[in-house]
C-alpha atoms as a PDB file:
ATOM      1  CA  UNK A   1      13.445 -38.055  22.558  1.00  0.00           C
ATOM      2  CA  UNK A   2      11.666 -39.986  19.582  1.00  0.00           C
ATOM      3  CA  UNK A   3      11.302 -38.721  16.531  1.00  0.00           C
ATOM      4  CA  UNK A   4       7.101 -37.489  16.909  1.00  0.00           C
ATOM      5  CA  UNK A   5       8.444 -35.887  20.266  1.00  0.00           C
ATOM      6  CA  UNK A   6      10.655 -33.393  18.290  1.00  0.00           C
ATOM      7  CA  UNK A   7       8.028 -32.857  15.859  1.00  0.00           C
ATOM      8  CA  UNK A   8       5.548 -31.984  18.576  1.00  0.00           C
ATOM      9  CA  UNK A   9       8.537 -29.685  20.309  1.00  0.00           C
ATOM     10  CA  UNK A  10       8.964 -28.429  16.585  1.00  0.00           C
ATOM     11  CA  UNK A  11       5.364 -27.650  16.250  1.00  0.00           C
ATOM     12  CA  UNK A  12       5.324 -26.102  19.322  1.00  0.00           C
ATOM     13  CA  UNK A  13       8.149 -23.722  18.366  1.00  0.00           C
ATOM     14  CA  UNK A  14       6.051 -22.761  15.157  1.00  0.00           C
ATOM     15  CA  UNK A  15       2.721 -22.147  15.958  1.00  0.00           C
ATOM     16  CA  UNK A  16       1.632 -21.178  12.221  1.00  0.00           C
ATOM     17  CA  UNK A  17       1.615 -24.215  11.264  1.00  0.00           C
ATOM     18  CA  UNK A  18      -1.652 -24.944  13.188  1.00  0.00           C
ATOM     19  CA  UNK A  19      -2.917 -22.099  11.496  1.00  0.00           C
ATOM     20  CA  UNK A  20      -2.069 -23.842   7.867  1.00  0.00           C
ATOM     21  CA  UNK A  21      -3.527 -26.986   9.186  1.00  0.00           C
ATOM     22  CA  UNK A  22      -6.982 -25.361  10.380  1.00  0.00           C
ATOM     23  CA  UNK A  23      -7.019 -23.796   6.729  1.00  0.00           C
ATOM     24  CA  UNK A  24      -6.821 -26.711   5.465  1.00  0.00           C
ATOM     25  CA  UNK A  25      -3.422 -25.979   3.219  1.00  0.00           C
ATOM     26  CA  UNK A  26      -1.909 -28.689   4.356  1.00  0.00           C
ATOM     27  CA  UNK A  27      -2.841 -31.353   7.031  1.00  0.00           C
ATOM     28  CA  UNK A  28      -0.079 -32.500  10.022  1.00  0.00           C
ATOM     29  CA  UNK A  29       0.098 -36.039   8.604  1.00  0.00           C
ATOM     30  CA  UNK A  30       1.952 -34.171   5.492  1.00  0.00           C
ATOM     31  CA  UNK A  31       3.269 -32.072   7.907  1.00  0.00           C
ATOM     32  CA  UNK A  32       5.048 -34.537  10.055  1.00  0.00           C
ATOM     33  CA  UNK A  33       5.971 -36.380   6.319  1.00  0.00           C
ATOM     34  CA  UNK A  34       8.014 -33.289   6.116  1.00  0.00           C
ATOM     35  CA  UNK A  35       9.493 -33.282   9.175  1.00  0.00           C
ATOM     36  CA  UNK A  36      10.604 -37.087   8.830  1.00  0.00           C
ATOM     37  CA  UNK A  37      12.066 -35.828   5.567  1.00  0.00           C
ATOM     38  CA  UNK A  38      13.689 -32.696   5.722  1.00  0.00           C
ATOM     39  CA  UNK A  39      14.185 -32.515   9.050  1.00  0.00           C
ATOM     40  CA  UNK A  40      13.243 -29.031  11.052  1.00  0.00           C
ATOM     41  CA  UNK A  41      16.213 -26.825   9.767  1.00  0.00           C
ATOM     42  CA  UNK A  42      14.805 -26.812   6.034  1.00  0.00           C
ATOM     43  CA  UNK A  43      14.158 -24.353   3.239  1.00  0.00           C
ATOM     44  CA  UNK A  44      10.523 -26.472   3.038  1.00  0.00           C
ATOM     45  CA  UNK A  45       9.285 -24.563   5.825  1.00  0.00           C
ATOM     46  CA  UNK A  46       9.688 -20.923   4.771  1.00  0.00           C
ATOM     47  CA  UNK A  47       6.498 -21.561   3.147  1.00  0.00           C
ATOM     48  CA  UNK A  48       4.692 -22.185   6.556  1.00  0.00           C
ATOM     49  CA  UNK A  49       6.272 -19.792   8.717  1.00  0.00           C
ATOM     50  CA  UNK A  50       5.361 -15.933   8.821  1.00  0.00           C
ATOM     51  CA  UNK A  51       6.575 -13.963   5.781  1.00  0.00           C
ATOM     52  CA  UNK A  52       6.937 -10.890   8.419  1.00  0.00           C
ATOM     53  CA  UNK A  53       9.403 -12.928  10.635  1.00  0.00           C
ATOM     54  CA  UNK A  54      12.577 -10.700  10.898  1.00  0.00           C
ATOM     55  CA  UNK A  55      15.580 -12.635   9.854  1.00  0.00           C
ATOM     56  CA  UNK A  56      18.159 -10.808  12.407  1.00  0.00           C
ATOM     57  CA  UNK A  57      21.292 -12.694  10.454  1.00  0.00           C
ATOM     58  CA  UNK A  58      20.358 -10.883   7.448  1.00  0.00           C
ATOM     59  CA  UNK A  59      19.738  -8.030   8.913  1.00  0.00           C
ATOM     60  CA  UNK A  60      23.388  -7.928  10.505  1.00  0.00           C
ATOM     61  CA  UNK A  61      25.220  -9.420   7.436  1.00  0.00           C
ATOM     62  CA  UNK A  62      24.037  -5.999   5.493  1.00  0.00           C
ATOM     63  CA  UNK A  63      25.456  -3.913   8.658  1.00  0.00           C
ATOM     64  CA  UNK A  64      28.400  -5.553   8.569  1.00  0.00           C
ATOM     65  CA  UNK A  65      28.739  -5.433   4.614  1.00  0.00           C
ATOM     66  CA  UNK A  66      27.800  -1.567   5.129  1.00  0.00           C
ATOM     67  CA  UNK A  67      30.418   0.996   4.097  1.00  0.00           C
ATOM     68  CA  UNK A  68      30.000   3.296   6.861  1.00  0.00           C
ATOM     69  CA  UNK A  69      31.640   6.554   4.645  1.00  0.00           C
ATOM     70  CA  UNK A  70      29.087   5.789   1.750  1.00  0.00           C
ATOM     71  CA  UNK A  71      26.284   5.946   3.953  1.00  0.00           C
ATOM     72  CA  UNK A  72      27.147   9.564   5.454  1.00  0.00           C
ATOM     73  CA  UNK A  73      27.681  10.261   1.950  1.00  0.00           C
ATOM     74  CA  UNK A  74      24.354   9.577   0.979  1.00  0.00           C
ATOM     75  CA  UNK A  75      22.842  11.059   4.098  1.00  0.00           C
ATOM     76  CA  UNK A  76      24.449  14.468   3.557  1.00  0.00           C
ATOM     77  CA  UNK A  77      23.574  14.805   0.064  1.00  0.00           C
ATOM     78  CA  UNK A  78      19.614  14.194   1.085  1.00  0.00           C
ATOM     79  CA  UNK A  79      19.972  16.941   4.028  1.00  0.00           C
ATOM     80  CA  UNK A  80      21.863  19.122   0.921  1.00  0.00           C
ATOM     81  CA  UNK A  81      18.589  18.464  -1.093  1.00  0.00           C
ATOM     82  CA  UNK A  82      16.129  18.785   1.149  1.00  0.00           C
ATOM     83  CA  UNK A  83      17.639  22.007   2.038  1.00  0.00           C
ATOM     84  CA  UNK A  84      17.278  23.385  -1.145  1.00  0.00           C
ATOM     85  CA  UNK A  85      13.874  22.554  -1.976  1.00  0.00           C
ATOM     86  CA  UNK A  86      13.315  24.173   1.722  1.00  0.00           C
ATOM     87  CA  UNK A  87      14.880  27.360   0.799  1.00  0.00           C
ATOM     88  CA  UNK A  88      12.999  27.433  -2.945  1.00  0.00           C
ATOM     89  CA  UNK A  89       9.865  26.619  -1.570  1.00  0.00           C
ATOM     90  CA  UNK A  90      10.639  29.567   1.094  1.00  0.00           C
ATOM     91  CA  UNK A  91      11.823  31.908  -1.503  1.00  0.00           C
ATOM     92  CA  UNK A  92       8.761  31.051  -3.825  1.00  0.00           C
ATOM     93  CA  UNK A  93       6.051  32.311  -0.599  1.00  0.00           C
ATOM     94  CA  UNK A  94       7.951  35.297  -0.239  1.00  0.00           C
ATOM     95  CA  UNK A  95       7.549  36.388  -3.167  1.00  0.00           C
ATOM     96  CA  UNK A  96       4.030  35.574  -3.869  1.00  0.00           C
ATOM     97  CA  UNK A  97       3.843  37.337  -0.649  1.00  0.00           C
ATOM     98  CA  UNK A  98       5.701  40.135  -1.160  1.00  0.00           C
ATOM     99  CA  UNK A  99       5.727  40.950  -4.441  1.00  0.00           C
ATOM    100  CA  UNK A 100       3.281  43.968  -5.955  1.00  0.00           C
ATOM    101  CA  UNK A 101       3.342  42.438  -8.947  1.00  0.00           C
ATOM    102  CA  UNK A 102       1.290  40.465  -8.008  1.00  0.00           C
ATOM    103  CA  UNK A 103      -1.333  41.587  -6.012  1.00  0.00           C
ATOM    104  CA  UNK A 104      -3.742  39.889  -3.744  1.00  0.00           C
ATOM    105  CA  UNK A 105      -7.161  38.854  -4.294  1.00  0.00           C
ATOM    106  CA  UNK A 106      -8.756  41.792  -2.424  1.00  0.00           C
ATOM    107  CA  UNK A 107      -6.785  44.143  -4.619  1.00  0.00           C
ATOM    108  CA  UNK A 108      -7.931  42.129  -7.712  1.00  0.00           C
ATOM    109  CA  UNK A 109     -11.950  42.625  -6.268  1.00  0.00           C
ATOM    110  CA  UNK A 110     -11.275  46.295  -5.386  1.00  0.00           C
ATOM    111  CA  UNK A 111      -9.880  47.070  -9.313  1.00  0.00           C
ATOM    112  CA  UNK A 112     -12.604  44.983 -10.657  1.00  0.00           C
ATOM    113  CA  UNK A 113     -14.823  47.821  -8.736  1.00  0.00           C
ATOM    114  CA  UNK A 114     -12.682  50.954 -10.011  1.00  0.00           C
ATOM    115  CA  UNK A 115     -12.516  51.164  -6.024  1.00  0.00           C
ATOM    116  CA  UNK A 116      -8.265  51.504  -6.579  1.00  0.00           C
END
């Protein structure tokens, strides 16, 4: 296969290029430069491909690199804190709502009457 042949199967295999070309950010005479440059397995084109792209190899070098005891770790202290701010947001209604101390509004429009 000659060398515009793999830049054509290249193109093919990255379709956002055309969109950078009808844009006019770059044009596929500079694009095939490129290619005849760098060649198709370059840092050059992380410019033209899709920033949202997921880059799986990352993605399983960070599992990998994962300490598996930290993470439960971390996970059981969030369930510990959310927990607590569960039961003190709980305890905090109950009160309001149970509390005479501090009464509720119709009380406060019945004293405001001398109806109490």
């Amino acid at each position: 296969m000659d060398k515009k042949e793999q830049f054509k199967t290249f193109v093919r295999e990255n379709p956002e290029f055309s969109e950078h070309v009808n844009k006019g950010d770059i044009s596929w005479q500079q694009l095939y430069e490129m290619y005849d440059l760098y060649g198709k397995d370059s840092k050059v084109w992380d410019k033209y491909k899709k920033s949202n792209s997921v880059d799986f190899s990352k993605i399983k070098d960070t599992i990998k690199n994962m300490d598996v005891n930290k993470l439960e770790e971390s996970i059981n202290n969030a369930k510990k804190s959310l927990e607590i701010i569960s039961a003190l947001v709980g305890t905090k209604a109950n009160n309001v709502v149970n509390n005479p101390s501090n009464p509720s509004k119709a009380s406060d429009i019945n004293k405001v009457f001398g109806e109490e």
